[in-house]
N, C-alpha and C. Protein backbone atom coordinates (compact mmCIF):
# COMPACT_ATOMS: atom_id res chain seq x y z
N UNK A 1 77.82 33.44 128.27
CA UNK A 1 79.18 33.53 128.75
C UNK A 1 80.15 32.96 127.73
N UNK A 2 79.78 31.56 127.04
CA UNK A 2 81.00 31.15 126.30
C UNK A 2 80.62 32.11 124.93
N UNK A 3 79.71 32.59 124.35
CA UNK A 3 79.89 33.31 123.31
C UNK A 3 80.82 35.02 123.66
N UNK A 4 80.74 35.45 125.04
CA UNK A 4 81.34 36.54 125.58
C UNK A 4 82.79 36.30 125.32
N UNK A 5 82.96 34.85 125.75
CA UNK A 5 84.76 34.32 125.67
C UNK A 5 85.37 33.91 124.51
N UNK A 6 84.20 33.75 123.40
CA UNK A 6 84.71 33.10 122.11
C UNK A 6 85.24 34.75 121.17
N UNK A 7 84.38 35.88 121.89
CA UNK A 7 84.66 37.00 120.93
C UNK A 7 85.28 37.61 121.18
N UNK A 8 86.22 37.66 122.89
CA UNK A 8 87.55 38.12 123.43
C UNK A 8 88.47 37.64 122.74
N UNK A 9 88.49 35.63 122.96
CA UNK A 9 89.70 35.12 122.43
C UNK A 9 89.84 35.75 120.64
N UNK A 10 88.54 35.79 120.30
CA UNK A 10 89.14 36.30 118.31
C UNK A 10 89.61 38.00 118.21
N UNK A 11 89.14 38.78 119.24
CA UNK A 11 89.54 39.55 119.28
C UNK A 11 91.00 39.86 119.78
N UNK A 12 91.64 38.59 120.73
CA UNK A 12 92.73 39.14 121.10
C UNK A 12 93.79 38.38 119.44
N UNK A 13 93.36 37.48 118.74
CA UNK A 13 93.75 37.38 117.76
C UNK A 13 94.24 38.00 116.87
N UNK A 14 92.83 38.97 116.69
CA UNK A 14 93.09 39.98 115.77
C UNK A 14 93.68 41.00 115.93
N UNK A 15 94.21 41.40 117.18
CA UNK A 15 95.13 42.58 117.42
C UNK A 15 96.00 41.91 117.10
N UNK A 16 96.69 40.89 118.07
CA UNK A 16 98.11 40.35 117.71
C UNK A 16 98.19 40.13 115.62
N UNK A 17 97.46 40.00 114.72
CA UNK A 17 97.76 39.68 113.54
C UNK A 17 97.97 40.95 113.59
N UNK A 18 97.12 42.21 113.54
CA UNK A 18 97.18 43.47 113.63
C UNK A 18 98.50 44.35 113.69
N UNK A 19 99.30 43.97 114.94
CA UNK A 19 100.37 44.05 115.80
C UNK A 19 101.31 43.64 114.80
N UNK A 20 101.48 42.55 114.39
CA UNK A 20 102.55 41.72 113.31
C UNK A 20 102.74 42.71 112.16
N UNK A 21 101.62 42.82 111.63
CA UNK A 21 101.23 43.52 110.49
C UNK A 21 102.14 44.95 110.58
N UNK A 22 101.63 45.50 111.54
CA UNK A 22 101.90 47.03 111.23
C UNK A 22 102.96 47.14 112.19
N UNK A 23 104.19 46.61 113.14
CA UNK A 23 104.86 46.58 113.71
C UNK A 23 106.02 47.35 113.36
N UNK A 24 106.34 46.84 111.77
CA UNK A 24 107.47 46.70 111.53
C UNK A 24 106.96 48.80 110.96
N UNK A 25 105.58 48.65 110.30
CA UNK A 25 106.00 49.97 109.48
C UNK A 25 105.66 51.65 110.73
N UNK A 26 105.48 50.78 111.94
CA UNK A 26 105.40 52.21 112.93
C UNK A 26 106.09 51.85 114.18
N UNK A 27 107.77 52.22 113.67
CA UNK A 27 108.77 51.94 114.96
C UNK A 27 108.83 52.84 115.52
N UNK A 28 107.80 53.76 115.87
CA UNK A 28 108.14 55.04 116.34
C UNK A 28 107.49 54.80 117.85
N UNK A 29 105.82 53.95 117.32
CA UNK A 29 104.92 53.22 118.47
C UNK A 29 105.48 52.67 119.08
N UNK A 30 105.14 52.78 120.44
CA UNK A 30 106.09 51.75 121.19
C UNK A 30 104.96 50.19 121.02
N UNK A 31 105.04 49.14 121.21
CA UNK A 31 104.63 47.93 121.50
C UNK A 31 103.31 47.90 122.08
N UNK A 32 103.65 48.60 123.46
CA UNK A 32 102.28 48.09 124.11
C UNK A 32 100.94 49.52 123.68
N UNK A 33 101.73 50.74 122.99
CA UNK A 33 100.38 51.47 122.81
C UNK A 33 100.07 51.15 121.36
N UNK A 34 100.59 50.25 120.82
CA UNK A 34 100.18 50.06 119.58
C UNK A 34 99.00 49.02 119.77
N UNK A 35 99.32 47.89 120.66
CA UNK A 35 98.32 47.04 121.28
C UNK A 35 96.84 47.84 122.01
N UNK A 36 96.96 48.66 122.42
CA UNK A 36 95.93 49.41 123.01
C UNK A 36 95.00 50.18 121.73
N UNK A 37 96.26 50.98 120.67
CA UNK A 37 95.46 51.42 120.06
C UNK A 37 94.55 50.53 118.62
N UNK A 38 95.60 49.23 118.71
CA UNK A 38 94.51 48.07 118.25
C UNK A 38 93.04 47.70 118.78
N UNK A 39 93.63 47.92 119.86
CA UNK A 39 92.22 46.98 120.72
C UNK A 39 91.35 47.85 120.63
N UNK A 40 91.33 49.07 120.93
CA UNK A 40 90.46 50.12 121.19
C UNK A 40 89.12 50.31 119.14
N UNK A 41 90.35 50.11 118.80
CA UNK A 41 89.97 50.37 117.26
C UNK A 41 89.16 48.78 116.71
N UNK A 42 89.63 47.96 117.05
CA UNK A 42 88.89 46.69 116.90
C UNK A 42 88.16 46.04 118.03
N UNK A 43 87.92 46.98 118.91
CA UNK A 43 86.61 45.95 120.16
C UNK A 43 85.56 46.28 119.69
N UNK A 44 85.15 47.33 118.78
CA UNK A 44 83.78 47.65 118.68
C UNK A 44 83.41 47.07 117.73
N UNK A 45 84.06 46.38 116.86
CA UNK A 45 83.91 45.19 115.83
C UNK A 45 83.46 43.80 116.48
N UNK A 46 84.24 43.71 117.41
CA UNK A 46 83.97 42.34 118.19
C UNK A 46 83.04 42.78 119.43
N UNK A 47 81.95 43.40 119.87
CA UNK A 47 81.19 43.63 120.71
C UNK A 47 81.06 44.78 121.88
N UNK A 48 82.41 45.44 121.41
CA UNK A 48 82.52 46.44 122.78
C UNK A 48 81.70 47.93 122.43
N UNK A 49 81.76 49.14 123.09
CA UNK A 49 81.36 50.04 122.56
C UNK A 49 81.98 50.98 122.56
N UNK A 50 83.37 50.98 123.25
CA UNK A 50 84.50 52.43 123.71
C UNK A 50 85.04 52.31 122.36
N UNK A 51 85.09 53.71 121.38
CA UNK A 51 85.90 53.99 120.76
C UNK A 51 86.37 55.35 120.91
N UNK A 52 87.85 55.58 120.46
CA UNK A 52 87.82 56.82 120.55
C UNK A 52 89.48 57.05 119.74
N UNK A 53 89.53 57.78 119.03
CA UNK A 53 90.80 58.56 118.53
C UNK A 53 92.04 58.55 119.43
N UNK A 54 93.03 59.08 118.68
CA UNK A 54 94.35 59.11 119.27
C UNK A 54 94.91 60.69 118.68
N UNK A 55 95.60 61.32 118.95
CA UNK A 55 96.80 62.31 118.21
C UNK A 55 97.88 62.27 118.66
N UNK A 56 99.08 62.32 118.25
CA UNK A 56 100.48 62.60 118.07
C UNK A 56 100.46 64.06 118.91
N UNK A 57 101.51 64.00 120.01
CA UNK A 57 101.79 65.57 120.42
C UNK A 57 102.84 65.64 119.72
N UNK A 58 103.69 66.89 119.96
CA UNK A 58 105.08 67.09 119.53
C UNK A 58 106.44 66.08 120.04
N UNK A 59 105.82 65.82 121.31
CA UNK A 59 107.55 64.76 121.70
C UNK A 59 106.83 63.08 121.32
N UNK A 60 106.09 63.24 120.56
CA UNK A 60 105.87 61.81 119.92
C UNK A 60 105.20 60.76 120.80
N UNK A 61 104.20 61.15 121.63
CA UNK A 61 103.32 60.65 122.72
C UNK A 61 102.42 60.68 122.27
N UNK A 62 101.18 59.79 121.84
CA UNK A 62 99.72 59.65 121.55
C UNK A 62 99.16 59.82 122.98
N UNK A 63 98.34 60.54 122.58
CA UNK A 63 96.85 61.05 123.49
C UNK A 63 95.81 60.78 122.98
N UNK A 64 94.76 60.71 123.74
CA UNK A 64 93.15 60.71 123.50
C UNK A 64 92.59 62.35 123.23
């Protein structure tokens, strides 16, 4: 259990550095799907197993 909680808390780390990082150069993302599409892209680094892609439609909405 505490190794389950030690690799959430670095993972929620590493989005938020993530988040900082690339914030400024994709103002198009809104906030919270940029957070999602962090997490999704870095949980399987830190123990998870869901990964999966994104695309751009035309009115500027990411999908799976």
């Amino acid at each position: 259990m505490r190794k389950a909680v030690k690799q959430s808390e670095r993972l929620l780390r590493e989005v938020a550095r993530w988040r900082q990082r690339l914030a400024a150069r994709l103002p198009d993302i809104d906030a919270h799907d940029l957070d999602l599409i962090l997490w999704s892209l870095l949980r399987r680094r830190y123990g998870g197993h869901l990964h999966f892609l994104l695309r751009r439609r035309k009115d500027g909405v990411y999908v799976r």
